[in-house]
Protein backbone atom coordinates (compact mmCIF):
# COMPACT_ATOMS: atom_id res chain seq x y z
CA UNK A 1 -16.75 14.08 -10.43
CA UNK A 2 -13.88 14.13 -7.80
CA UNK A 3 -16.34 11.57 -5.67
CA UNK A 4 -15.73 9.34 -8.77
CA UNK A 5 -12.46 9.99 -9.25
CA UNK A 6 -11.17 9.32 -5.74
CA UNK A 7 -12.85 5.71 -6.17
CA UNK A 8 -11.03 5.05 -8.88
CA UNK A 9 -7.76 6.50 -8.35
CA UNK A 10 -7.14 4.96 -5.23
CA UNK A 11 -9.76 1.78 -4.25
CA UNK A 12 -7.05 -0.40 -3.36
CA UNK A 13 -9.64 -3.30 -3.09
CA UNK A 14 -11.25 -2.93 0.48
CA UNK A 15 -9.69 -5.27 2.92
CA UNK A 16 -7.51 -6.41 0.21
CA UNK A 17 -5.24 -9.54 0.52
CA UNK A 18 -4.91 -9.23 4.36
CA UNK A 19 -8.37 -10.30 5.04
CA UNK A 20 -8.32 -13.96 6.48
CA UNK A 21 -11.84 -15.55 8.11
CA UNK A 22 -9.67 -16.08 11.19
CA UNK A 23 -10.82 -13.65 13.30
CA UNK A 24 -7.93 -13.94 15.73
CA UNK A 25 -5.84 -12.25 12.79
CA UNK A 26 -8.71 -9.31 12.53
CA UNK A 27 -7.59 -5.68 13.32
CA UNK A 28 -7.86 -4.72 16.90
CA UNK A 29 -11.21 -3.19 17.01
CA UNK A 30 -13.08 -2.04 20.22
CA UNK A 31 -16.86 -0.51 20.68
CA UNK A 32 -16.91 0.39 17.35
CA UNK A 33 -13.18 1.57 16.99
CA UNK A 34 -10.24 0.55 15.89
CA UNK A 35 -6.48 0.59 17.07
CA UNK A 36 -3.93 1.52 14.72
CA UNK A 37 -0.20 1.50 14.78
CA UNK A 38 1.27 4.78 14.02
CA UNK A 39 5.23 4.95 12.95
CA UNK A 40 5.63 8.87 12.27
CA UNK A 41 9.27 7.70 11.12
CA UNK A 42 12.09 10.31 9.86
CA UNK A 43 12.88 13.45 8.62
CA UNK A 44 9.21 14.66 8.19
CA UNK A 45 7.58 11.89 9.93
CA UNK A 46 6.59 13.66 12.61
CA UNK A 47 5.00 16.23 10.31
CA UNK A 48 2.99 14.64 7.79
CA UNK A 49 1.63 12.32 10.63
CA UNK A 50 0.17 15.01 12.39
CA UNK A 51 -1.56 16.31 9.15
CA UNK A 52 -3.04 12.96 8.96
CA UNK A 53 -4.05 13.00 13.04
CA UNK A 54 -5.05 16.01 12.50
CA UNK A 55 -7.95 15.50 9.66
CA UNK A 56 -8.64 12.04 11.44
CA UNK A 57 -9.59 13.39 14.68
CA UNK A 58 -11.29 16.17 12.49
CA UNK A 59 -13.68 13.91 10.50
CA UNK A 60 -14.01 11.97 13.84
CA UNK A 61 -12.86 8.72 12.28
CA UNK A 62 -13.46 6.09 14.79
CA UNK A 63 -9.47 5.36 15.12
CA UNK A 64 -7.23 5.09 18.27
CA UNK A 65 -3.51 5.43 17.71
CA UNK A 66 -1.00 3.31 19.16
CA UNK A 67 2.22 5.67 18.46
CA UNK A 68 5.34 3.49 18.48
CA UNK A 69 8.62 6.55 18.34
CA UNK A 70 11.04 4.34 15.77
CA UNK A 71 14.06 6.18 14.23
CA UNK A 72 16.22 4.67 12.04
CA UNK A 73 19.21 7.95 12.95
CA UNK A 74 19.56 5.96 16.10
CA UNK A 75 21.61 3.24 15.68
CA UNK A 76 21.85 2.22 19.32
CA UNK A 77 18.03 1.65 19.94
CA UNK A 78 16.88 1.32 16.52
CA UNK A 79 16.76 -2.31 16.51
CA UNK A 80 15.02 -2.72 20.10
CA UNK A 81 12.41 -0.30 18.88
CA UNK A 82 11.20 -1.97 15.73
CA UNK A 83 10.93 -5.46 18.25
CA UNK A 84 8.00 -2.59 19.72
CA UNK A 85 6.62 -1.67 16.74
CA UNK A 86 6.71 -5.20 15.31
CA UNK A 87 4.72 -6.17 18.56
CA UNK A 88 2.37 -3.78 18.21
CA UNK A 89 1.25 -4.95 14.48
CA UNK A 90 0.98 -8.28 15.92
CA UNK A 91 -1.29 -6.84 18.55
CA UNK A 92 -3.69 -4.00 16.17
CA UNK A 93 -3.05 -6.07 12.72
CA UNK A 94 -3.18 -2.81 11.08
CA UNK A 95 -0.32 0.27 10.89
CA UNK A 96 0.05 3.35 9.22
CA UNK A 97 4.19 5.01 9.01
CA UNK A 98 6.06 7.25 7.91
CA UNK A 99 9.43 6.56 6.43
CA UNK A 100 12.82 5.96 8.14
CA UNK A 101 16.38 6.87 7.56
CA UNK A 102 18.52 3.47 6.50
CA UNK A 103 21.87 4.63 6.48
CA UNK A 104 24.66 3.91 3.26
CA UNK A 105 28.05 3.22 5.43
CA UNK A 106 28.73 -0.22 6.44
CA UNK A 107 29.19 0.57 9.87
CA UNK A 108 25.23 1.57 10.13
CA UNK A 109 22.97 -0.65 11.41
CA UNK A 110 20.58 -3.01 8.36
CA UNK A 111 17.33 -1.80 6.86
CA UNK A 112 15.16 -1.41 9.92
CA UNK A 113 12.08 -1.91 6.95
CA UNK A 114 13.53 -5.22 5.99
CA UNK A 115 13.80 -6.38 9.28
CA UNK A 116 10.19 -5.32 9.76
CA UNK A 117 8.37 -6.64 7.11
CA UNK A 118 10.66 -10.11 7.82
CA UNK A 119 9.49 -10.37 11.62
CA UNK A 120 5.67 -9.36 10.30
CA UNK A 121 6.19 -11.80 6.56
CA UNK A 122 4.77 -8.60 5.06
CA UNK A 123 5.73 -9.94 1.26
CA UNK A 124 3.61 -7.65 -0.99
CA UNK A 125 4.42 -3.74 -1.25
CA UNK A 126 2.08 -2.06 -3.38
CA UNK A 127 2.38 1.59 -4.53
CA UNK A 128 -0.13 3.40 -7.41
CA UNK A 129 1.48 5.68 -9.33
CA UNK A 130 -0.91 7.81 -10.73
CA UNK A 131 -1.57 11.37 -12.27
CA UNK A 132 -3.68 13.59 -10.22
CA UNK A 133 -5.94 16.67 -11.42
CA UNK A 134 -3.82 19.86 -10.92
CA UNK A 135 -0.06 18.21 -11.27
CA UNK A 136 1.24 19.43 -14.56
CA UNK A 137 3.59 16.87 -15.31
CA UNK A 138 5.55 16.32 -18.99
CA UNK A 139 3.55 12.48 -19.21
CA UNK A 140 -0.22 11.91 -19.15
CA UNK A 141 -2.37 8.88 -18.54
CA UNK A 142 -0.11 7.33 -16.30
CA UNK A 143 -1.96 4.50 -14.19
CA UNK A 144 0.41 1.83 -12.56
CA UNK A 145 0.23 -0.51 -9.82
CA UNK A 146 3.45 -1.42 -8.92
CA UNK A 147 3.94 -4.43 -6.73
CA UNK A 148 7.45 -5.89 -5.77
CA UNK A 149 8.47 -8.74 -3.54
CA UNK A 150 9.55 -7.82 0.13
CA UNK A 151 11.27 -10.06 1.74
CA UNK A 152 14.01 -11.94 -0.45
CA UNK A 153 15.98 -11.08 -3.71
CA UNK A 154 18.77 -8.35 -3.47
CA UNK A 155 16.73 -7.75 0.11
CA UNK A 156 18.05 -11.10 1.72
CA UNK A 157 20.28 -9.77 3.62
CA UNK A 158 22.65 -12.07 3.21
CA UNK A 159 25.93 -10.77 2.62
CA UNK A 160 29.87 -11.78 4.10
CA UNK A 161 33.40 -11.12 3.18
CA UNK A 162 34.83 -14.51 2.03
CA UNK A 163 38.61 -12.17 2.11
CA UNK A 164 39.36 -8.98 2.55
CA UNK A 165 38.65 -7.14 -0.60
CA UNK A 166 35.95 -9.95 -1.89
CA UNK A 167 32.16 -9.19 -0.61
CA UNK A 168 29.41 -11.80 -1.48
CA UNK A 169 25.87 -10.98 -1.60
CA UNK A 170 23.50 -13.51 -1.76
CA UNK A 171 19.90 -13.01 -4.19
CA UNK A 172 17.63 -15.39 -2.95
CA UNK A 173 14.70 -16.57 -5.06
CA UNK A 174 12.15 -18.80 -4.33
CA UNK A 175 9.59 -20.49 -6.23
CA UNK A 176 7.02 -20.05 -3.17
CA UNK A 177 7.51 -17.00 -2.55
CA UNK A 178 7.36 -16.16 -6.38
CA UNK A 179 4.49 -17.78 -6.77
CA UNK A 180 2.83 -15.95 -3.95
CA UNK A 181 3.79 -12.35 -5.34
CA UNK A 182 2.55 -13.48 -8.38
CA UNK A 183 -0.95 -14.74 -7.43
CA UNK A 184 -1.20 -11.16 -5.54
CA UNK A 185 -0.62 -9.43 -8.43
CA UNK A 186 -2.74 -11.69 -10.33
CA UNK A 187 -5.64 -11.46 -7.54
CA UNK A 188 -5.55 -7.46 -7.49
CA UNK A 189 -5.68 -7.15 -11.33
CA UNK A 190 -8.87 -9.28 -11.41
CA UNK A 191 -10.50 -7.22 -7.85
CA UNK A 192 -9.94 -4.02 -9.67
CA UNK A 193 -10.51 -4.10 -13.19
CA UNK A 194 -7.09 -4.15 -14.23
CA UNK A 195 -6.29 -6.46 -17.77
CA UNK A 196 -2.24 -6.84 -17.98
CA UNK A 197 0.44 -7.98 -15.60
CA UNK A 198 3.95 -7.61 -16.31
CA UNK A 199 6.65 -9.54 -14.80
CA UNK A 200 9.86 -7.29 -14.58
CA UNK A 201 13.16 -9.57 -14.52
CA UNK A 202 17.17 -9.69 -15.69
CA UNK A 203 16.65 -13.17 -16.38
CA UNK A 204 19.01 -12.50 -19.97
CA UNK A 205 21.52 -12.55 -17.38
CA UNK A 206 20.76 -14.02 -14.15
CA UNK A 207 19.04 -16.93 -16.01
CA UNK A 208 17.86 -19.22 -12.65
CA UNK A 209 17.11 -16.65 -10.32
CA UNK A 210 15.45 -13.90 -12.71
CA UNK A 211 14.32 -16.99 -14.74
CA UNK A 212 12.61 -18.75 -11.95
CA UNK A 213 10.46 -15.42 -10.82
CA UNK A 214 9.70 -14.83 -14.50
CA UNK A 215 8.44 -18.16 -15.59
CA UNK A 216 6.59 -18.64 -11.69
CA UNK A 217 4.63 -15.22 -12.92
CA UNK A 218 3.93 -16.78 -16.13
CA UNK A 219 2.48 -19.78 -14.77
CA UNK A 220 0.38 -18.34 -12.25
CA UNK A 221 -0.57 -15.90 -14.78
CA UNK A 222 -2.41 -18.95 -17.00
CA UNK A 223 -4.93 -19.23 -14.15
CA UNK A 224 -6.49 -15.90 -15.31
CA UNK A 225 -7.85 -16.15 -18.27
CA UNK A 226 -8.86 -12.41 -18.58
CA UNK A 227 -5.92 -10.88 -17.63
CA UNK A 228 -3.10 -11.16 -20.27
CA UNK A 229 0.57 -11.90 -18.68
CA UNK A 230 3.77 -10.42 -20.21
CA UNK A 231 7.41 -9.62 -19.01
CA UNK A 232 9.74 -7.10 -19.32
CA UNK A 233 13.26 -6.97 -18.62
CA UNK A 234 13.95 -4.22 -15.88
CA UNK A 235 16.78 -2.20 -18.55
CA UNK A 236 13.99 -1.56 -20.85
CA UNK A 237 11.38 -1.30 -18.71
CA UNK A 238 13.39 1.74 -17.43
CA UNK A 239 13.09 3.04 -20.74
CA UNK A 240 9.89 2.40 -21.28
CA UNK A 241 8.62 4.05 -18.03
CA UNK A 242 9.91 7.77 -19.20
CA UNK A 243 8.97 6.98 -22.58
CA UNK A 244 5.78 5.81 -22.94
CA UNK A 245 4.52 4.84 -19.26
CA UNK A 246 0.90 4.40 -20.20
CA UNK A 247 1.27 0.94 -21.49
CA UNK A 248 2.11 -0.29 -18.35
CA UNK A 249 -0.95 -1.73 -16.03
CA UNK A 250 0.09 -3.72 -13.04
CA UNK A 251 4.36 -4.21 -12.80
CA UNK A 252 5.24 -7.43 -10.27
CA UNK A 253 8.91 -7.44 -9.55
CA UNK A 254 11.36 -8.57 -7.07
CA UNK A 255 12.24 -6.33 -4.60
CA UNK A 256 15.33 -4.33 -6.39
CA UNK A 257 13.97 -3.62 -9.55
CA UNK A 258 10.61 -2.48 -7.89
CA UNK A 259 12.40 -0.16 -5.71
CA UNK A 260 14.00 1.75 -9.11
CA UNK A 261 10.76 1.71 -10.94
CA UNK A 262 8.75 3.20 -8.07
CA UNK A 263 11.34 5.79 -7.80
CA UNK A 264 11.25 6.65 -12.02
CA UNK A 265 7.54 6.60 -11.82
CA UNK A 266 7.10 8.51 -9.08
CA UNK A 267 9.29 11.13 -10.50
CA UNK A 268 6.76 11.09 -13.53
CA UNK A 269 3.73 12.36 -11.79
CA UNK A 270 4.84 14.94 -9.35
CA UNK A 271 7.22 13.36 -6.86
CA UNK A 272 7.52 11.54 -3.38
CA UNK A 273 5.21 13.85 -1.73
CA UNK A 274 1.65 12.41 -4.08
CA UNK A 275 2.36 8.15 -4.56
CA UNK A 276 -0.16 6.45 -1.42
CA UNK A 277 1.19 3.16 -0.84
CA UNK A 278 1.12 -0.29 0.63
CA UNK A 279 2.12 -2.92 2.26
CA UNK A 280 0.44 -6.71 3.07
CA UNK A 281 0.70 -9.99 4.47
CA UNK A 282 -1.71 -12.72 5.51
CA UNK A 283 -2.10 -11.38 9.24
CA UNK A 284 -1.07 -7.56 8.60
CA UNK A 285 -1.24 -4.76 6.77
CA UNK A 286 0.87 -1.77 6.93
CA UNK A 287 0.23 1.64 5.11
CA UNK A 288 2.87 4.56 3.56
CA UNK A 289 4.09 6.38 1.26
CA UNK A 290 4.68 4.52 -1.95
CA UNK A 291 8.29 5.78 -2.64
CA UNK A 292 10.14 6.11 0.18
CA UNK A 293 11.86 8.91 0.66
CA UNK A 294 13.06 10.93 4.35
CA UNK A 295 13.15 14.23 4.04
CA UNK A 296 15.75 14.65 6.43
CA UNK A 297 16.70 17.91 4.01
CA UNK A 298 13.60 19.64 4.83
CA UNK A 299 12.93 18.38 8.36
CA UNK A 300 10.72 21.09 10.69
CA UNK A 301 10.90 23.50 8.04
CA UNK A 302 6.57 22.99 7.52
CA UNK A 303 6.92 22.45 4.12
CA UNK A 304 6.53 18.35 3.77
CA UNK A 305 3.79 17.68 1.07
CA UNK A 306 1.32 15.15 3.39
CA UNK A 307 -0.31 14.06 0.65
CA UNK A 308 0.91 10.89 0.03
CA UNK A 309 0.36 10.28 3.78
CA UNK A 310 -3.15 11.02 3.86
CA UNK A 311 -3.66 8.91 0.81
CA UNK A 312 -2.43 6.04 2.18
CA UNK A 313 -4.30 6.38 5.29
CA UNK A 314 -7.27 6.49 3.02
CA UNK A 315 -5.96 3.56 1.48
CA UNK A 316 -6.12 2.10 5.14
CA UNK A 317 -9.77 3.11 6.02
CA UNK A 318 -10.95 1.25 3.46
CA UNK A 319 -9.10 -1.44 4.18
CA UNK A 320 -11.14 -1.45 7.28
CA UNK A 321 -14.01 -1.19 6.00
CA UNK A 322 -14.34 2.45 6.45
CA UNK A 323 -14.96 3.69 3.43
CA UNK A 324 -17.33 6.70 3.46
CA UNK A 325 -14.53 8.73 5.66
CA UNK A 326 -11.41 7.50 2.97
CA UNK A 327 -13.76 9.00 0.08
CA UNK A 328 -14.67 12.34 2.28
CA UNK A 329 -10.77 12.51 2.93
CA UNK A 330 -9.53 11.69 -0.24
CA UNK A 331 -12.40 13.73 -1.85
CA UNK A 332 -11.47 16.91 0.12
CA UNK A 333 -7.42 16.10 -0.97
CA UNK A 334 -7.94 15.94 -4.62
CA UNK A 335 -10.08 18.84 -4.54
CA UNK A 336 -7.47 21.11 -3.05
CA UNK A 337 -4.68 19.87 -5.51
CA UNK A 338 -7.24 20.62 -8.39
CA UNK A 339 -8.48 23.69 -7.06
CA UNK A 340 -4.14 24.73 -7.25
CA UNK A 341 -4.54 27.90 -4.25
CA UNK A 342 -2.70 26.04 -1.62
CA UNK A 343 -0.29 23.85 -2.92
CA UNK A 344 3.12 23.07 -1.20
CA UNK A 345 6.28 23.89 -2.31
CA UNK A 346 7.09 20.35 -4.35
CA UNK A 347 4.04 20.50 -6.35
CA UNK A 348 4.24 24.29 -7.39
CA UNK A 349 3.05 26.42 -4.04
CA UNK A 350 4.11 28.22 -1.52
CA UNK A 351 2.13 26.58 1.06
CA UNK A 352 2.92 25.16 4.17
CA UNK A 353 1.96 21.49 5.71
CA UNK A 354 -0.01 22.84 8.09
CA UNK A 355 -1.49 25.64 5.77
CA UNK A 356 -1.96 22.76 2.90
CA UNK A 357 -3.55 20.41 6.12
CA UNK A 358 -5.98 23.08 7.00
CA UNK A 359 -6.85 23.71 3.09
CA UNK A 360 -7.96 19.80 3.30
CA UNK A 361 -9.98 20.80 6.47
CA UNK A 362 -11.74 23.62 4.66
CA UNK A 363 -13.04 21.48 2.41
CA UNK A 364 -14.65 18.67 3.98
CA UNK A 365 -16.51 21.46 6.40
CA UNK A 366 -18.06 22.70 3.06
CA UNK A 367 -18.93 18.90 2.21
């Protein structure tokens, strides 16, 4: 039963979207194994990354890591570092992260994730927010694939002062680029059983730029003939998501209004600590948590929840192709939630990582 429900929880569509026939853009694989980029990131980074080592070189998945130290606290060095991580994607094709620290002040250096996925033209950022077995949460049969647009919208960049006191930020949309988050969205749905899209927009207000990504989905969306196409606009879909979230299938939006939804959803089925999530491009594919949140607050205290970690790792195995250890792992998770003796402290426990990691451990010995 949790065999079956690990499948279908999580089979983010193995190899999906960032298989090419190229083999020059193939992940870095060598007698057998592969080579990985690893990103522990912030706050509890370091922590949830080592549960995930941990069970890896436990289950003797056939994975080398390439550990690239990137903090975004570090505004000195940040921006050299990610030019290392970015050039190690380029060379393994495939990464795994953690989250980092973008600070608020205007002083701070930019999003060190927008200037990733920009450098790598990682556009889709997929996150499945999902009820598990053993989360009591106030909402049931919740079941969304959220997918936003990464690299333009309110995440251009593009911002000046014209005068002092008057700030202009610049929302780029693009039909390309809308079309191409579309057809993802569009091409996931049909790979994994899924029947509605919904375009999330503003377009009452922002009528070309909101309109253009709305109608683009729309379009696209006629090319599927067994998937029905709808949209939303993002105020009531906020409503909708804490009222009743299990109309919602598979959400494309730009990048903003993706980032808030994630965030409501996530809050809807147990927290930060449980959403898997991803992130693709034509040549790369890189794998975290699906709502992105640091931790700083609770950094080194061994009490980080790694499961969202580990779930996107499995996400990542089968994204290689390795699916019998992502079922084993993700098996062995779900069963530990379910089972409710070692829990940590966000989900209802009193549990430590490392106490929750070893639970995981436990159980795929008794497989």
């Amino acid at each position: 039963m949790v065999g079956q429900l690990s499948r279908n929880v999580f089979n983010n569509s193995r190899r999906f979207m960032a298989t090419v026939s190229n083999e020059a853009f193939a992940p870095k694989k060598y007698g057998g194994r592969y080579t990985v980029t690893l990103i522990p990131g912030d706050g509890i980074g370091e922590e949830i990354s080592k549960s995930v080592v941990d069970i890896f070189k436990a289950e003797n998945v056939p994975i080398d890591w390439e550990t690239i130290n990137v903090s975004g606290l570090d505004d000195a060095s940040s921006q050299i570092a990610v030019k290392d991580a970015v050039q190690s994607l380029k060379r393994n094709k495939v990464g795994l992260k953690g989250i980092w620290y973008t600070p608020t002040s205007s002083s701070g250096h930019g999003s060190l994730n927008v200037a990733l996925v920009k450098q790598l033209d990682i556009y889709a950022s997929l996150a499945h927010i999902k009820n598990i077995p053993g989360i009591k949460t106030r909402l049931d049969n919740i079941d969304i694939i959220l997918i936003r647009e990464s690299t333009e919208a309110e995440y251009s960049g593009l911002e000046h002062q014209s005068v002092p006191g008057v700030v202009e930020s610049l929302k780029i949309v693009t039909k390309y680029k809308s079309e191409r988050i579309a057809k993802f969205a569009f091409d996931y749905a049909s790979k994994n059983n899924r029947k509605n899209v919904t375009a999330i927009h503003k377009a009452n207000i922002m009528k070309l730029a909101d309109g253009l990504f709305r109608q683009t989905v729309k379009e696209v969306g006629q090319g599927y003939e067994n998937i029905n196409v709808n949209d939303m606009i993002v105020d009531n879909a906020s409503m909708q998501a804490v009222s009743r979230p299990e109309q919602f299938d598979v959400l494309v939006t730009p990048n903003l209004y993706g980032s808030i939804l994630s965030n409501i959803a996530t809050g809807l089925v147990g927290g930060p600590g449980l959403v898997p999530g991803a992130n693709y491009g034509a040549e790369h594919a890189v794998f975290e948590p699906g709502c992105r949140h640091v931790g700083l607050s609770i950094k080194g205290q061994n009490i980080a929840n790694p499961t969202a970690l580990i779930l996107s790792s499995t996400m990542m195995l089968n994204h290689l192709g390795l699916s019998e250890y992502a079922d084993r792992i993700s098996n062995a998770t779900y069963e530990v939630i379910k089972d409710g003796k070692v829990l940590t402290h966000d989900i209802g426990g009193n549990a430590t990582t490392e106490q929750f990691t070893k639970a995981i451990l436990e159980k795929l010995k008794s497989y």
